[in-house]
C-alpha atoms as a PDB file:
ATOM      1  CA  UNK A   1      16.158  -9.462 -23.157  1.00  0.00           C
ATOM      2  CA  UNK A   2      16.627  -6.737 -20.775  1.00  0.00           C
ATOM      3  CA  UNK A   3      14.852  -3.496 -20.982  1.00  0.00           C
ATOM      4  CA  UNK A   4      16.455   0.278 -20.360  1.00  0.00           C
ATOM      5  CA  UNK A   5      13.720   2.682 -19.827  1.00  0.00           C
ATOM      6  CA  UNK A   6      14.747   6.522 -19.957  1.00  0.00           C
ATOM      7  CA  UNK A   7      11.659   7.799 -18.118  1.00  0.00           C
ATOM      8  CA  UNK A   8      12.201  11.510 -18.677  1.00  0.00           C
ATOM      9  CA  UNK A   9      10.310  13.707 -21.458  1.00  0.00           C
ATOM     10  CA  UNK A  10      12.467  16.188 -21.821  1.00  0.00           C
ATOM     11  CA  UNK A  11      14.619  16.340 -25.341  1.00  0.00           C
ATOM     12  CA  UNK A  12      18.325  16.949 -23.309  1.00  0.00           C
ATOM     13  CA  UNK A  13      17.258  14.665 -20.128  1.00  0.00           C
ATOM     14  CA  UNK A  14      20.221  13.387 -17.904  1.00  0.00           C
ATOM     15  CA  UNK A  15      18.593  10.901 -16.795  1.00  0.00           C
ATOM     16  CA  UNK A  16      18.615   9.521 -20.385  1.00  0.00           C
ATOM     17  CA  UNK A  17      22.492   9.631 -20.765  1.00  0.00           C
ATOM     18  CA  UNK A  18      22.533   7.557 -17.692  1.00  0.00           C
ATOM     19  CA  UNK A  19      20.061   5.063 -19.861  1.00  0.00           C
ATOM     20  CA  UNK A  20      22.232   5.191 -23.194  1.00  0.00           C
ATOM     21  CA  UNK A  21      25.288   4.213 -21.165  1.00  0.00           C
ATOM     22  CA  UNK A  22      23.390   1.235 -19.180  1.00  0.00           C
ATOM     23  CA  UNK A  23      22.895   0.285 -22.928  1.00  0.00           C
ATOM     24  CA  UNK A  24      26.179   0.430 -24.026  1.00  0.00           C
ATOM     25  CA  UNK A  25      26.979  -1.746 -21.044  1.00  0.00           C
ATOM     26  CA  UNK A  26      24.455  -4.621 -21.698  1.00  0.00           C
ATOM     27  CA  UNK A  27      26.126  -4.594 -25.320  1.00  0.00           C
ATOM     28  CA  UNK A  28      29.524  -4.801 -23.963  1.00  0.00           C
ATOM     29  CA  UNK A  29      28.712  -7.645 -21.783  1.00  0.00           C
ATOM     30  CA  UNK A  30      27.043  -9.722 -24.763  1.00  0.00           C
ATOM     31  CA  UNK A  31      23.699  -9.554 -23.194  1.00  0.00           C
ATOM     32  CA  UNK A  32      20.738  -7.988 -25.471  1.00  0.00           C
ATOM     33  CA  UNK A  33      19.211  -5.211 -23.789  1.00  0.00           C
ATOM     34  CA  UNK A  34      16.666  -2.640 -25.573  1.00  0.00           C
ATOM     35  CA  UNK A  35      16.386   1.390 -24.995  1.00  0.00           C
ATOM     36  CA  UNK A  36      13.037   2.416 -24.964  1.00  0.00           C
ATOM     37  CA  UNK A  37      12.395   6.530 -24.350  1.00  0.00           C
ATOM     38  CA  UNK A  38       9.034   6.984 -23.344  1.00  0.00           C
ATOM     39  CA  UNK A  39       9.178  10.515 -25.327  1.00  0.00           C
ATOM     40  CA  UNK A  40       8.719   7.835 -27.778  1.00  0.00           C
ATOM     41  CA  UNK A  41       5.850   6.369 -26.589  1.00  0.00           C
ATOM     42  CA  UNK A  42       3.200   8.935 -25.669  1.00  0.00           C
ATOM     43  CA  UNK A  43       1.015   7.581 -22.741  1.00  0.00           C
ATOM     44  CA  UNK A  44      -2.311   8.785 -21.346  1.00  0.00           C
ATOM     45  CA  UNK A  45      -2.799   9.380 -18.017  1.00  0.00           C
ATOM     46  CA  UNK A  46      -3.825   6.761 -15.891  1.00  0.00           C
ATOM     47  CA  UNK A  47      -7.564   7.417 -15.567  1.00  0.00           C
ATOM     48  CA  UNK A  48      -7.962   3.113 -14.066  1.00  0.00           C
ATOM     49  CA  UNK A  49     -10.659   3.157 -16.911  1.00  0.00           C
ATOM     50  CA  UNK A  50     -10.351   3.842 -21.132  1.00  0.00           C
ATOM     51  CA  UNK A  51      -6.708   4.914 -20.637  1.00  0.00           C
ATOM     52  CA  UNK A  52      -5.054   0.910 -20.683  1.00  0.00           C
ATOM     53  CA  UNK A  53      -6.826   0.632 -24.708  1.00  0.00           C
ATOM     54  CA  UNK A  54      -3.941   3.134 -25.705  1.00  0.00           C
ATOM     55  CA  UNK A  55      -1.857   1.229 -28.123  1.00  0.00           C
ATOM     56  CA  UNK A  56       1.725   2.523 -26.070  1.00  0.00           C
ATOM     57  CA  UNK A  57       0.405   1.200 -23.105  1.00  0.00           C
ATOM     58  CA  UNK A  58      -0.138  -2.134 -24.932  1.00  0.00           C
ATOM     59  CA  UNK A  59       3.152  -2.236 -26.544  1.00  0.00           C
ATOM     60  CA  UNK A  60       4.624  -1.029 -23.052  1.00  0.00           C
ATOM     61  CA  UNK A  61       3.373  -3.771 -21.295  1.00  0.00           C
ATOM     62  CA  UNK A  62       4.506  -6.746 -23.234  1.00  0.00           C
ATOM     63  CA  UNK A  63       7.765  -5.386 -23.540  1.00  0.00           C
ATOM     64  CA  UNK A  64       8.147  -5.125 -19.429  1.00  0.00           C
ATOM     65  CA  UNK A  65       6.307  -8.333 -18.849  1.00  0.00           C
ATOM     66  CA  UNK A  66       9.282 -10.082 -21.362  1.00  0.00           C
ATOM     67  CA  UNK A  67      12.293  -8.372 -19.607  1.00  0.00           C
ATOM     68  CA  UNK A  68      14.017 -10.513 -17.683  1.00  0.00           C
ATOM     69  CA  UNK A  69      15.169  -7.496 -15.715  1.00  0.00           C
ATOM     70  CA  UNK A  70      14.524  -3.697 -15.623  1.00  0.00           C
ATOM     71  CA  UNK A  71      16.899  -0.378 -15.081  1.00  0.00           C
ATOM     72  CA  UNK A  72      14.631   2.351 -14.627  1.00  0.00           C
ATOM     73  CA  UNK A  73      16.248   5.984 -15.402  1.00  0.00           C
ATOM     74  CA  UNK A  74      14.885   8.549 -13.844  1.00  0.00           C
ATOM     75  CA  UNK A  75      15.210  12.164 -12.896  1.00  0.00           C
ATOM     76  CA  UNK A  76      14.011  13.387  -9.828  1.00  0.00           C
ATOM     77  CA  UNK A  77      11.400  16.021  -9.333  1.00  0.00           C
ATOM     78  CA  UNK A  78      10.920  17.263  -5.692  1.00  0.00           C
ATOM     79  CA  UNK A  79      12.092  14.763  -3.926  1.00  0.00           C
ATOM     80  CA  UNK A  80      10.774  11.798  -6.143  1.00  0.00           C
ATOM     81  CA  UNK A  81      10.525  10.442  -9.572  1.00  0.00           C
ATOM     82  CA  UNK A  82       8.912  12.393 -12.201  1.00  0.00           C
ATOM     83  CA  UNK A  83       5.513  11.647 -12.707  1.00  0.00           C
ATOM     84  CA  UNK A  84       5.980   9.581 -16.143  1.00  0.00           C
ATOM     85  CA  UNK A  85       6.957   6.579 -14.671  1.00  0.00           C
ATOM     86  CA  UNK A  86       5.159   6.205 -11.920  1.00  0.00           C
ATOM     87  CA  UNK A  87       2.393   6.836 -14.852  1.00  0.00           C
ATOM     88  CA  UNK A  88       3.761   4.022 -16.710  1.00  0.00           C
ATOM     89  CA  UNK A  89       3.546   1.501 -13.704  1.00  0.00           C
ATOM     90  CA  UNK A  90       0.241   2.395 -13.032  1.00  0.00           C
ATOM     91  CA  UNK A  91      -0.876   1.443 -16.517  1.00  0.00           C
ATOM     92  CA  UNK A  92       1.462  -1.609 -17.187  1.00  0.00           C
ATOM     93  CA  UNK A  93       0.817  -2.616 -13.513  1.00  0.00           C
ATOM     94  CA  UNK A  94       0.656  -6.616 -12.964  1.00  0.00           C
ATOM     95  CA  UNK A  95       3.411  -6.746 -16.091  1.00  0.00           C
ATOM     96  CA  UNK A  96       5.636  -6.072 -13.054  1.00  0.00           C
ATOM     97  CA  UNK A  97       5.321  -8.977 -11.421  1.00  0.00           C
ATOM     98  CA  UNK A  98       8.309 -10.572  -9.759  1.00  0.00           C
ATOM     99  CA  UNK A  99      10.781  -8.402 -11.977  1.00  0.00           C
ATOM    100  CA  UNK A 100      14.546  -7.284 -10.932  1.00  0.00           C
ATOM    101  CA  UNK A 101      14.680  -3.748 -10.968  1.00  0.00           C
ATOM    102  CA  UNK A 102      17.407  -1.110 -10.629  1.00  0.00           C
ATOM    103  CA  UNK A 103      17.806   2.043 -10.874  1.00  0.00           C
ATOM    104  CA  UNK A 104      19.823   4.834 -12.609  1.00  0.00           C
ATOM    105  CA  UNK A 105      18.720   8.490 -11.306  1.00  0.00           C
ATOM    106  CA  UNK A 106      19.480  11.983 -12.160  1.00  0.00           C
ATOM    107  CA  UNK A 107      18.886  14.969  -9.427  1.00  0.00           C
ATOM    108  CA  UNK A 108      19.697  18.809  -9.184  1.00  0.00           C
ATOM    109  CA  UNK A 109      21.453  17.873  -5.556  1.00  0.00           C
ATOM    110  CA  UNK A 110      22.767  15.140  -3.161  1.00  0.00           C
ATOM    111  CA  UNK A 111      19.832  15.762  -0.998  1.00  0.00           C
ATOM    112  CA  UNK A 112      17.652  13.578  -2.746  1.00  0.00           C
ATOM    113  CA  UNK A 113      19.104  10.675  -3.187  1.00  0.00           C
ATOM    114  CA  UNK A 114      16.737   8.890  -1.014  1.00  0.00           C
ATOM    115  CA  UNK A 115      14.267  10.077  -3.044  1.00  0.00           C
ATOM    116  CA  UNK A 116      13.792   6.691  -4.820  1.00  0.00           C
ATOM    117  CA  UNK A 117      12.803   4.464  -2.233  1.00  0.00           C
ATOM    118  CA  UNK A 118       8.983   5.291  -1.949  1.00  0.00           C
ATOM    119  CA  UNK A 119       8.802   3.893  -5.470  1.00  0.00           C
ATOM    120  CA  UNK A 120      11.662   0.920  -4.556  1.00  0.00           C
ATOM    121  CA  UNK A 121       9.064   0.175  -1.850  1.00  0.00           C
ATOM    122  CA  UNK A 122       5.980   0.350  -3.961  1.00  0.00           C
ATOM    123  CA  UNK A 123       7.620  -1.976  -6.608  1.00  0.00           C
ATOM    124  CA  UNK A 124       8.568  -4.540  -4.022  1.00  0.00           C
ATOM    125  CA  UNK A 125       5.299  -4.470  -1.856  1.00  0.00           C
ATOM    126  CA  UNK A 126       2.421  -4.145  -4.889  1.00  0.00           C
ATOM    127  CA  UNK A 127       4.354  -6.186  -7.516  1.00  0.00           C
ATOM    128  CA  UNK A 128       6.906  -8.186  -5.534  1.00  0.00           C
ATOM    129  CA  UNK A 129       9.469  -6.958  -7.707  1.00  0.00           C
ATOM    130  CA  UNK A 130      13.394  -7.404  -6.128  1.00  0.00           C
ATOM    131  CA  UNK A 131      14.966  -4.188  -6.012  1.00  0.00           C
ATOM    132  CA  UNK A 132      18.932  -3.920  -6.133  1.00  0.00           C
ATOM    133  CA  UNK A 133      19.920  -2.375  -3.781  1.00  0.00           C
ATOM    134  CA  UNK A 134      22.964  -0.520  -5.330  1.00  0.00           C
ATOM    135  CA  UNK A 135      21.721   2.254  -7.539  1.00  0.00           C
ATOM    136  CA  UNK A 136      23.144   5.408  -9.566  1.00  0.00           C
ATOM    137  CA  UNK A 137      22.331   8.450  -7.984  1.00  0.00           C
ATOM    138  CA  UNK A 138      24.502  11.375 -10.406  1.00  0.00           C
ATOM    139  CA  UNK A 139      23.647  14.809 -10.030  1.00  0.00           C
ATOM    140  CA  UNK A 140      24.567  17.818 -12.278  1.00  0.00           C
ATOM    141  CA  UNK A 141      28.509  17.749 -11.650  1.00  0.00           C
ATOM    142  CA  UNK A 142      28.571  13.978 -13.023  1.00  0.00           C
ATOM    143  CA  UNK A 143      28.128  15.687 -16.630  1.00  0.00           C
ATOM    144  CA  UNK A 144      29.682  17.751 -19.071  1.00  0.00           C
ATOM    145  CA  UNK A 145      27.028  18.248 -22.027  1.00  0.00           C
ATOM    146  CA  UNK A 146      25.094  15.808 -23.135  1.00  0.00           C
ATOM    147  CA  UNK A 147      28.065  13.386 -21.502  1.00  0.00           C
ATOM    148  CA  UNK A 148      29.049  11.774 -18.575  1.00  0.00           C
ATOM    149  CA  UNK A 149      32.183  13.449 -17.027  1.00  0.00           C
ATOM    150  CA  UNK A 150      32.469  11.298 -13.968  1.00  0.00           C
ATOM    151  CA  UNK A 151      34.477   7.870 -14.371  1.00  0.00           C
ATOM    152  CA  UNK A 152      33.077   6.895 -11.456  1.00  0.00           C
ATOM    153  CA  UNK A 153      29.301   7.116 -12.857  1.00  0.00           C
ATOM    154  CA  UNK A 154      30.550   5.224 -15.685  1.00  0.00           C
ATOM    155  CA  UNK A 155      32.129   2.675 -13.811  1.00  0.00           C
ATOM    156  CA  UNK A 156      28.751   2.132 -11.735  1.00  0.00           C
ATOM    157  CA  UNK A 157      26.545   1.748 -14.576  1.00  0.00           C
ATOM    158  CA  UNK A 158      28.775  -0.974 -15.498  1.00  0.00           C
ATOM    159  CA  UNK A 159      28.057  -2.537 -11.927  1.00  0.00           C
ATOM    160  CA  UNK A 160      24.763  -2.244 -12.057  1.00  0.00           C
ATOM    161  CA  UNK A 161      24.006  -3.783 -15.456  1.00  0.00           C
ATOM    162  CA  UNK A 162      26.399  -6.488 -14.420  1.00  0.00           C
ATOM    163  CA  UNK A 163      24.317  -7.339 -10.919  1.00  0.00           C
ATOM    164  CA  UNK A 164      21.319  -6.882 -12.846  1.00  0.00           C
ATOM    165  CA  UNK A 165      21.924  -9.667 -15.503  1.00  0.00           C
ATOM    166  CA  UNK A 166      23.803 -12.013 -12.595  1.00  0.00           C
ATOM    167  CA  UNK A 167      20.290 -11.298 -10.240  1.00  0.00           C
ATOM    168  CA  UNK A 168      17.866 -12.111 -12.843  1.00  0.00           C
ATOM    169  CA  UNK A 169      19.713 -15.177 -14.039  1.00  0.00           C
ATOM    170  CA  UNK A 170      19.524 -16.580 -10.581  1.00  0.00           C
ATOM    171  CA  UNK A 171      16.326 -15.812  -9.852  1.00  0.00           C
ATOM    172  CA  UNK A 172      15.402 -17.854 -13.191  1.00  0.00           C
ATOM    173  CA  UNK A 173      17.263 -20.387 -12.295  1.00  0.00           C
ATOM    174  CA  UNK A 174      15.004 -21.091  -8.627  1.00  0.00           C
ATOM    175  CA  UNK A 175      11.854 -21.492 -11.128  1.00  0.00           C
END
């Protein structure tokens, strides 16, 4: 099973288009794949005490420790991802472990788009998680509504899921 978190908390998030067509992709390629919107799961903060009891962090954490690979979609927030996922990795932590991770991002402007590497780099050095290294970066002109307008965007969701499911099948394979 591979998991599509839409890491944004707000109700018309771009970010979580991005997610719902990474979805649509894993379907058309035969692979199950589940959507999980952490609006839907309410987490605590990460207080590294009482805060890893919460039930969503619990239910969280077995689902990413089962995913035989990750896309992460994000928006980004001053130059980095909002503050919700890194909130989730802190609490789900070791559940990381060795995963293949990519990423689908939505920013106000082009200027970020290296924006996603301190947590690429975190991923890889805390959890040795492999990072694939082709990710969607759309900003606002890549949508019209609560749709993508940009074939291209499309078309590199598709290429991501794709190199997602063809990366975590080989790395299964070496175990």
């Amino acid at each position: 099973m591979y998991l599509v978190i839409a890491c944004s908390l707000k109700s018309s998030s771009r970010s979580k288009i991005l997610a719902e067509a990474a979805h649509r992709s894993f379907t058309s390629l035969g692979k199950p794949a589940e959507l999980i919107s952490l609006r839907d799961y309410p987490l605590p903060f990460c207080d590294a005490e009482q805060a890893y009891a919460d039930p969503n962090v619990a239910i969280l954490a077995e689902k990413i420790l089962k995913a035989e690979g990750i896309l992460l979609a994000c928006p980004i927030y001053n130059y980095g991802v909002n503050s919700a996922l890194k909130n989730l990795i802190e609490l789900t932590g070791r559940n990381w472990q060795e995963k293949v991770i990519g990423f689908l991002c939505a920013a106000g402007g082009q200027g970020s788009y290296m924006s996603i590497m301190g947590l690429a780099n975190s991923l890889m050095l805390d959890f040795r998680c492999l990072i694939l290294p082709k990710f969607v970066y759309a900003t606002g002109d890549a949508f019209d509504e609560a749709r993508i307008a940009d074939e291209g965007i499309e078309q590199r969701i598709s290429e991501l899921a794709h190199s997602l499911i063809r990366i975590s099948h080989a790395v299964r394979e070496d175990d």
